[in-house]
Protein backbone atom coordinates (compact mmCIF):
# COMPACT_ATOMS: atom_id res chain seq x y z
CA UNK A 1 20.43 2.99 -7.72
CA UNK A 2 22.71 0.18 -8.02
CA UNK A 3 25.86 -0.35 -5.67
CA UNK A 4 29.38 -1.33 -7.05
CA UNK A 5 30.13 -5.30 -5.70
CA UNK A 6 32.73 -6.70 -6.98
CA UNK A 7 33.22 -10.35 -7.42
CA UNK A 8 37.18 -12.08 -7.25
CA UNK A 9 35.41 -15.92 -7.13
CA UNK A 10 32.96 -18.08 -6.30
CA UNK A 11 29.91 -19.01 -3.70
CA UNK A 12 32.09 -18.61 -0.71
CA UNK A 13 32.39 -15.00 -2.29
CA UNK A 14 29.01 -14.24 -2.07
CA UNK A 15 28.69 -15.77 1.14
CA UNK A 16 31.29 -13.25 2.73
CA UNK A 17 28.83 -10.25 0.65
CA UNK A 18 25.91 -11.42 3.22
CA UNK A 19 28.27 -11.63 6.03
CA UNK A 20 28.98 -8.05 5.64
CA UNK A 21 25.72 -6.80 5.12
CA UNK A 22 25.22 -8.64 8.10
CA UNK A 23 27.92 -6.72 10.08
CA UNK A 24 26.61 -3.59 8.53
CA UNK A 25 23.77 -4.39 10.61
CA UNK A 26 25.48 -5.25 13.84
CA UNK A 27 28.30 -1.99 13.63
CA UNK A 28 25.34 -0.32 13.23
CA UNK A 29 23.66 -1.59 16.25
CA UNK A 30 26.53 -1.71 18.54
CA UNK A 31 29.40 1.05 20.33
CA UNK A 32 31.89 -1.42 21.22
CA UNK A 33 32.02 -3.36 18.38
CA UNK A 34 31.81 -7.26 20.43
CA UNK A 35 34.03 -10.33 18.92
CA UNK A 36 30.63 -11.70 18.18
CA UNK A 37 29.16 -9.47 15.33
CA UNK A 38 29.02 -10.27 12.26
CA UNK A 39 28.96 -14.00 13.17
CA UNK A 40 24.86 -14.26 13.08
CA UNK A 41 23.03 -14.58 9.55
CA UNK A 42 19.53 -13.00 8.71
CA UNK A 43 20.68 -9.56 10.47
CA UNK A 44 17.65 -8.14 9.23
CA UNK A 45 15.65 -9.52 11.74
CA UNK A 46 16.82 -6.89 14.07
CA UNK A 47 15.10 -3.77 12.30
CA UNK A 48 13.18 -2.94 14.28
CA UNK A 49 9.58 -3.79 12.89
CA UNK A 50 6.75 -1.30 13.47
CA UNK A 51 7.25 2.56 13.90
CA UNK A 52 6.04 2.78 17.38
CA UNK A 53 8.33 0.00 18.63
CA UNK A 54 11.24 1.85 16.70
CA UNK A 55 10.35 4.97 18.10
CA UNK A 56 9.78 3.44 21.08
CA UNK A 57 13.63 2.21 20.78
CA UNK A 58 12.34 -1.18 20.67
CA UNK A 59 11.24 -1.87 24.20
CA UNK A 60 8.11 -3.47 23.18
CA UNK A 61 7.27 -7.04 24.48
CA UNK A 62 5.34 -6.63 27.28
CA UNK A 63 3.41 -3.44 25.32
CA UNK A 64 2.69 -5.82 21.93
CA UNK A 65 -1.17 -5.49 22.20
CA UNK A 66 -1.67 -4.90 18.17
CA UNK A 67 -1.23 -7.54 15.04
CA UNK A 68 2.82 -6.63 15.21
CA UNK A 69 3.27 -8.55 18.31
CA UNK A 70 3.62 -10.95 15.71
CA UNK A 71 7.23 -10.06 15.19
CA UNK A 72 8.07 -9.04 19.05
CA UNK A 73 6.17 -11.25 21.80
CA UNK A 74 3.59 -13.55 20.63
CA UNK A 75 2.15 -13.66 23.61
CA UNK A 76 0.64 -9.96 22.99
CA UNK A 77 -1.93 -11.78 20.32
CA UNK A 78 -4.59 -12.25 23.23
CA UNK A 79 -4.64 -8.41 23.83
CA UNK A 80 -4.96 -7.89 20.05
CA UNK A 81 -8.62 -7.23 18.30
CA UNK A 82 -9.21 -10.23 15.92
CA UNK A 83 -9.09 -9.22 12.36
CA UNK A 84 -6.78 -6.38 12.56
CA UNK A 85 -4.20 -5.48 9.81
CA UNK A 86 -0.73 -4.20 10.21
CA UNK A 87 1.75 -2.82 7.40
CA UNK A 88 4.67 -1.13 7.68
CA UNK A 89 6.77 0.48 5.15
CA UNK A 90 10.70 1.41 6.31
CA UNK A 91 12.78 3.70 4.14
CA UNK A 92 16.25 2.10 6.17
CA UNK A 93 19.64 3.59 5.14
CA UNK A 94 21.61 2.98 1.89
CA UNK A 95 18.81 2.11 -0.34
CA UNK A 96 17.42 -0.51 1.58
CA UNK A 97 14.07 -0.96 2.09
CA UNK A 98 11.99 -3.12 4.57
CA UNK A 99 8.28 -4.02 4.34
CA UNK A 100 6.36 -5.82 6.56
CA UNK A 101 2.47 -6.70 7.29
CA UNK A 102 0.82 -9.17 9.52
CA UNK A 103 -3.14 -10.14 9.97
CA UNK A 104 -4.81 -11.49 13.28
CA UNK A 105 -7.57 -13.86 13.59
CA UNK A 106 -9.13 -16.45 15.79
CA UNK A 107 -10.02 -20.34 16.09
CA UNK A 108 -11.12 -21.68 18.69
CA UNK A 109 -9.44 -20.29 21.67
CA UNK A 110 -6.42 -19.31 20.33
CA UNK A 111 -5.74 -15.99 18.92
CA UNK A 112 -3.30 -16.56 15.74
CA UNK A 113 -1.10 -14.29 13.44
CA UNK A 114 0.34 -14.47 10.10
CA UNK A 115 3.01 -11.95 9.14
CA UNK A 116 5.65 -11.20 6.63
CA UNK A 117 8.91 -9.29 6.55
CA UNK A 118 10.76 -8.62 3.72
CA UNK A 119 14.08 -6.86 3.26
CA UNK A 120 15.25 -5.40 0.27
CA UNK A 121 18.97 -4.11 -0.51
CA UNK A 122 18.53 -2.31 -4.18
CA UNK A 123 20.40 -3.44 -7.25
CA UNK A 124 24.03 -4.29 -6.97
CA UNK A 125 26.13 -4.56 -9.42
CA UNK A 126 28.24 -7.86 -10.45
CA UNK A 127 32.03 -7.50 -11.53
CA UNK A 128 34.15 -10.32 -12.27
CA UNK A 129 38.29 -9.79 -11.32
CA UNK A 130 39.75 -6.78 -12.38
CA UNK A 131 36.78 -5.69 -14.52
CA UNK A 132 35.73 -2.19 -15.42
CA UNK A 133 32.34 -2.67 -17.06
CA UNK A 134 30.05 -4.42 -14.29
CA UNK A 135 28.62 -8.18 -16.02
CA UNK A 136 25.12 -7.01 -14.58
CA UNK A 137 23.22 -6.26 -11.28
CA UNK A 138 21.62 -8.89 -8.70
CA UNK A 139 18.88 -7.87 -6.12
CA UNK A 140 19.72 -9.63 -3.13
CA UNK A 141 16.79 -10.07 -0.75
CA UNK A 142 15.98 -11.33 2.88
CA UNK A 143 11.94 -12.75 3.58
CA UNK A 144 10.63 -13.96 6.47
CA UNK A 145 6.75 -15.51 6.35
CA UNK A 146 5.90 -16.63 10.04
CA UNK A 147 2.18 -18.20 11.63
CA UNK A 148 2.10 -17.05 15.40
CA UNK A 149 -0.28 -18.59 18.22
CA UNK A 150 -1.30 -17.21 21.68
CA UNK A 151 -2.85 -18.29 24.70
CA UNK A 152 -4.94 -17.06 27.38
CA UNK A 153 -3.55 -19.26 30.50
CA UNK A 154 -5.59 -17.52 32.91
CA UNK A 155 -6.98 -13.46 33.39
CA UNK A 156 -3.16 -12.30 33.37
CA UNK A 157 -0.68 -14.56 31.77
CA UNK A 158 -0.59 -15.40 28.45
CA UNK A 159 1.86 -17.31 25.88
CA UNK A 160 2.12 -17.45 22.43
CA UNK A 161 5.06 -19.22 19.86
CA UNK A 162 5.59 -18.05 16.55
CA UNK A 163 7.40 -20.63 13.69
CA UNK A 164 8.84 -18.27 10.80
CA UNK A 165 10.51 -19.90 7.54
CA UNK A 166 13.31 -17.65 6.20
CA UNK A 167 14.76 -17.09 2.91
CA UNK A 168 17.91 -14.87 1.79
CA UNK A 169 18.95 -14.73 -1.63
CA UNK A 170 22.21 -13.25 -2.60
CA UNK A 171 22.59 -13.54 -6.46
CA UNK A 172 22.53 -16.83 -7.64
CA UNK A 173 22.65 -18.71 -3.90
CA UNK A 174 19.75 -19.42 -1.81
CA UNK A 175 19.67 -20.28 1.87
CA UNK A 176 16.90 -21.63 4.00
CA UNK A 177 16.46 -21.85 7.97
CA UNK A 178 13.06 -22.15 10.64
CA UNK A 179 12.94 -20.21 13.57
CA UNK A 180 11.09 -20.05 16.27
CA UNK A 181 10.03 -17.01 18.59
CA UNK A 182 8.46 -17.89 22.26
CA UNK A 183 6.84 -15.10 24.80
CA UNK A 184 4.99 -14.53 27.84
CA UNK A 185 3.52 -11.68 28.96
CA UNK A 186 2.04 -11.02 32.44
CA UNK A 187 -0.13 -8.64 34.63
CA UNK A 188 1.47 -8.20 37.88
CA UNK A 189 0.08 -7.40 41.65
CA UNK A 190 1.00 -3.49 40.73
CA UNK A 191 -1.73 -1.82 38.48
CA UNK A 192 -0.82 -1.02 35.50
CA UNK A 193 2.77 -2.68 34.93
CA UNK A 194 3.11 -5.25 32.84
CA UNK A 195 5.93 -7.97 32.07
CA UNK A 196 7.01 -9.61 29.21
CA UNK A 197 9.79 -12.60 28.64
CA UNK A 198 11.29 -13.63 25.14
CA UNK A 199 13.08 -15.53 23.28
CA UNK A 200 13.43 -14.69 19.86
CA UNK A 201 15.00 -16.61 16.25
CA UNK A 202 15.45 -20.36 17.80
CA UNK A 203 16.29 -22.59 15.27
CA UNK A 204 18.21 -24.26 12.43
CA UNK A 205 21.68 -22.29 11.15
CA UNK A 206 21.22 -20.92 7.70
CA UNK A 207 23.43 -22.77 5.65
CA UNK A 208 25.48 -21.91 2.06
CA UNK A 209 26.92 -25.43 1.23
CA UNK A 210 28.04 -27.12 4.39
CA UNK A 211 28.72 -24.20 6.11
CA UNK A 212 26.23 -22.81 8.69
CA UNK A 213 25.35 -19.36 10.36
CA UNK A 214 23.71 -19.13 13.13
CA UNK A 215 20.72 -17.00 13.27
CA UNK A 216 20.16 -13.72 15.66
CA UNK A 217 19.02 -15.43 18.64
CA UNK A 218 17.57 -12.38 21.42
CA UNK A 219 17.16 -13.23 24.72
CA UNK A 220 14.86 -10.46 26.44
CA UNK A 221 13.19 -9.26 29.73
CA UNK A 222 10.96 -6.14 29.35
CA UNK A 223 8.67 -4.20 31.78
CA UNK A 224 5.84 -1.26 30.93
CA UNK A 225 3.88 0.77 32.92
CA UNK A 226 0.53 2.90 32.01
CA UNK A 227 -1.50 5.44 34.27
CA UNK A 228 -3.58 7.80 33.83
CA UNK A 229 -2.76 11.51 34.63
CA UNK A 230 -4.28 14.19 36.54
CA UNK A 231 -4.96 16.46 33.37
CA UNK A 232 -8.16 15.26 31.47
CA UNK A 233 -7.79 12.90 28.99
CA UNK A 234 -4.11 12.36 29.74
CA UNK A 235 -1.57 9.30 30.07
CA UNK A 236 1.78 8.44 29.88
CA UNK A 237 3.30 4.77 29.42
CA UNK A 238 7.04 3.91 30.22
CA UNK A 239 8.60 0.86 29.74
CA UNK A 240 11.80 -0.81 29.31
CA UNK A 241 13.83 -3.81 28.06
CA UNK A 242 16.90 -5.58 28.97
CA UNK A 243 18.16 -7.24 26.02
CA UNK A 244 20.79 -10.42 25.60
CA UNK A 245 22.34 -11.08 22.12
CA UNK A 246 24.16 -14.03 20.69
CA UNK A 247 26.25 -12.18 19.07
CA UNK A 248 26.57 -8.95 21.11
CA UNK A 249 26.94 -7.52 24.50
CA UNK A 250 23.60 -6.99 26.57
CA UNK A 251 22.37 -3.69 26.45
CA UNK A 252 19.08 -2.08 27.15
CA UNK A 253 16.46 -0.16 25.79
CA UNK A 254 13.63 2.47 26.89
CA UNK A 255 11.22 4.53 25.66
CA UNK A 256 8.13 6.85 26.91
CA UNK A 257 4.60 7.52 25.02
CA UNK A 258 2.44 10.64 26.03
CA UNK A 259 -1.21 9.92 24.88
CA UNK A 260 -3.71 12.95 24.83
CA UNK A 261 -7.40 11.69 24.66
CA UNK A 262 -6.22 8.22 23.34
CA UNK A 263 -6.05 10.08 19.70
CA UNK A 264 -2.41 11.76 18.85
CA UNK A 265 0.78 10.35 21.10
CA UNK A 266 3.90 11.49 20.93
CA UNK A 267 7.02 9.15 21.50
CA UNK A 268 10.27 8.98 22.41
CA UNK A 269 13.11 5.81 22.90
CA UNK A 270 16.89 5.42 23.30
CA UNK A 271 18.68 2.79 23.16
CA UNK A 272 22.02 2.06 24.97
CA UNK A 273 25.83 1.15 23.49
CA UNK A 274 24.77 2.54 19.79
CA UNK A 275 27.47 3.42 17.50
CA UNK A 276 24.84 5.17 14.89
CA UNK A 277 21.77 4.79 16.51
CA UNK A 278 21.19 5.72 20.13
CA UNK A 279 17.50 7.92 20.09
CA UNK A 280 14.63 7.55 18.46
CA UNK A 281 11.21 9.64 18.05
CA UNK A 282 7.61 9.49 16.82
CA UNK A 283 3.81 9.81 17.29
CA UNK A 284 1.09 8.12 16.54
CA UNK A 285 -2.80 9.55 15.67
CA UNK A 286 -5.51 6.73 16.90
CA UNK A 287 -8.92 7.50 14.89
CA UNK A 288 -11.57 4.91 14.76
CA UNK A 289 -10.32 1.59 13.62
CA UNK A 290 -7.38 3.29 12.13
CA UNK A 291 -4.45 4.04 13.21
CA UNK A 292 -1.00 5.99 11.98
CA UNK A 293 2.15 5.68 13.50
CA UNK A 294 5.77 7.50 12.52
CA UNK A 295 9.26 7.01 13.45
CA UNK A 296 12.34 8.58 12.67
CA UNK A 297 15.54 7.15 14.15
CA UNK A 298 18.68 8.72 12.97
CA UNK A 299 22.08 6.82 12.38
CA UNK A 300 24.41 9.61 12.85
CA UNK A 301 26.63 10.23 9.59
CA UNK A 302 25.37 7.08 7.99
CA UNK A 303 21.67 8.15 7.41
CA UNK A 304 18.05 8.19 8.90
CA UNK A 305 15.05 6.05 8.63
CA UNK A 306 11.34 6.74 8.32
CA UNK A 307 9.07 3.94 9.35
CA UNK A 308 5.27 4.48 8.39
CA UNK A 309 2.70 2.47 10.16
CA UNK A 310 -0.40 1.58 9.68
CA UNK A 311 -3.04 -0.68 11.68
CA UNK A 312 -6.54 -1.30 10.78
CA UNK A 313 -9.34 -3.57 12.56
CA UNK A 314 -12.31 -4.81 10.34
């Protein structure tokens, strides 16, 4: 399906087009709409990647144990199988689509990562000023192709970096920028919680001519906790996030798993000042070295999205 753009002149036209997908992306995100949004490039690096971290509402760095820690807390690696392969497939709203898919293996005492995320808006149609007939249709896209590392400091800290390369292309215009994510994730003195620290999209502006966006840059603090319960076979996981924007107010996120003999879970996340988005749902089935997961996360009169997961260990 292609979307109507029109054109009235130039780069610094196009420019403003990825601005405003941009601050579809932050409305979308935010209830009190803060000075700030809009102002950051690459938006799509906040869709959320990975159906259980969506339905999870996205509290997720100190529970990254899987190859999509990759794209939330690299520091999660060293609680990740070697050789295990992640894809996700997003049906996001409007027509867009998002795909991503990461791979873990190890060298010598390092557990690393390579992912991609790629972010695709549909066909959009190109009119020149005061045209009735469109002169054709673009396909703008956003990539991202990032390496992670992790390290085992000692029995319950770990650290990991990740350095990502981005791309957007909007039409004819191209713009580059490398970012960098940092974690640590921790065991503490109370069994079974776990915390995480991030820092997320460090780096160089994205830059159309001489003028340069910043990128997303998250600034997070997140806490889980797993037991067992009393009835056989039985556990429950909670965990939380306090989240700080550059572009945004801080704001928070939580979510709760139920796992019945560690093969279906069932999920649920929310996640606070949302103008479209505030709850989230899903499960997840755990057979073997396979695994399933599902989220749908609505965004009130604006649409839902379905995110299909899928995780498998060699």
């Amino acid at each position: 399906m292609a979307h109507a753009i029109k054109f009235t002149g130039g780069r610094l036209t196009i420019v403003r087009l990825g601005l405003a997908l941009g601050l579809l992306v932050s409305t979308g995100e935010s209830r009190a709409v803060s000075a700030d949004a809009g102002t950051t490039s690459l938006n799509f690096l906040k869709v959320a990647v990975g159906a259980r971290a969506a339905a999870l509402g996205g509290a997720f760095s100190a529970i990254s144990e899987d190859a999509s820690a990759c794209f939330w807390n690299p520091a999660g690696l060293t609680s990740t199988p070697p050789n295990e392969l992640f894809f996700m497939q997003n049906r996001w709203i409007a027509d867009i689509s998002q795909s991503a898919a990461s791979f873990t293996f190890d060298v010598p005492r390092v557990r690393m990562g390579v992912s991609m995320n790629y972010f695709g808006m549909g066909d959009l149609e190109r009119r020149g000023t005061n045209s009735v007939l469109p002169d054709g249709v673009f396909t703008p896209f956003d990539l991202a192709l990032g390496v992670s590392a992790a390290y085992q400091i000692n029995p319950d800290l770990s650290a990991g970096v990740t350095a990502r390369y981005v791309h957007e292309s909007l039409d004819s215009e191209t713009a580059e920028a490398t970012l960098f994510d940092i974690g640590i994730r921790s065991r503490t003195m109370i069994p079974g919680l776990t915390a995480a620290f991030t820092v997320r999209n460090l780096g160089t502006e994205l830059k159309y001519e001489s003028k340069g966006y910043p990128a997303p840059r998250l600034v997070s603090l997140g806490a889980a906790y797993h037991r067992l319960l009393p009835w056989k076979g039985s556990s429950m996981l909670v965990c939380a996030e306090l989240e700080s924007p550059n572009d945004n107010d801080a704001r928070i996120a939580l979510g709760a798993e139920y796992g019945f003999r560690e093969f279906i879970y069932g999920r649920l996340g929310y996640r606070s000042g949302l103008a479209y988005e505030a709850f989230s749902y899903g499960f997840g089935i755990d057979y073997l070295k396979l695994r399933f997961d599902y989220a749908f996360v609505p965004y009130s009169d604006i649409g839902n999205s379905h995110r299909f997961s899928f995780f498998y260990g060699f």
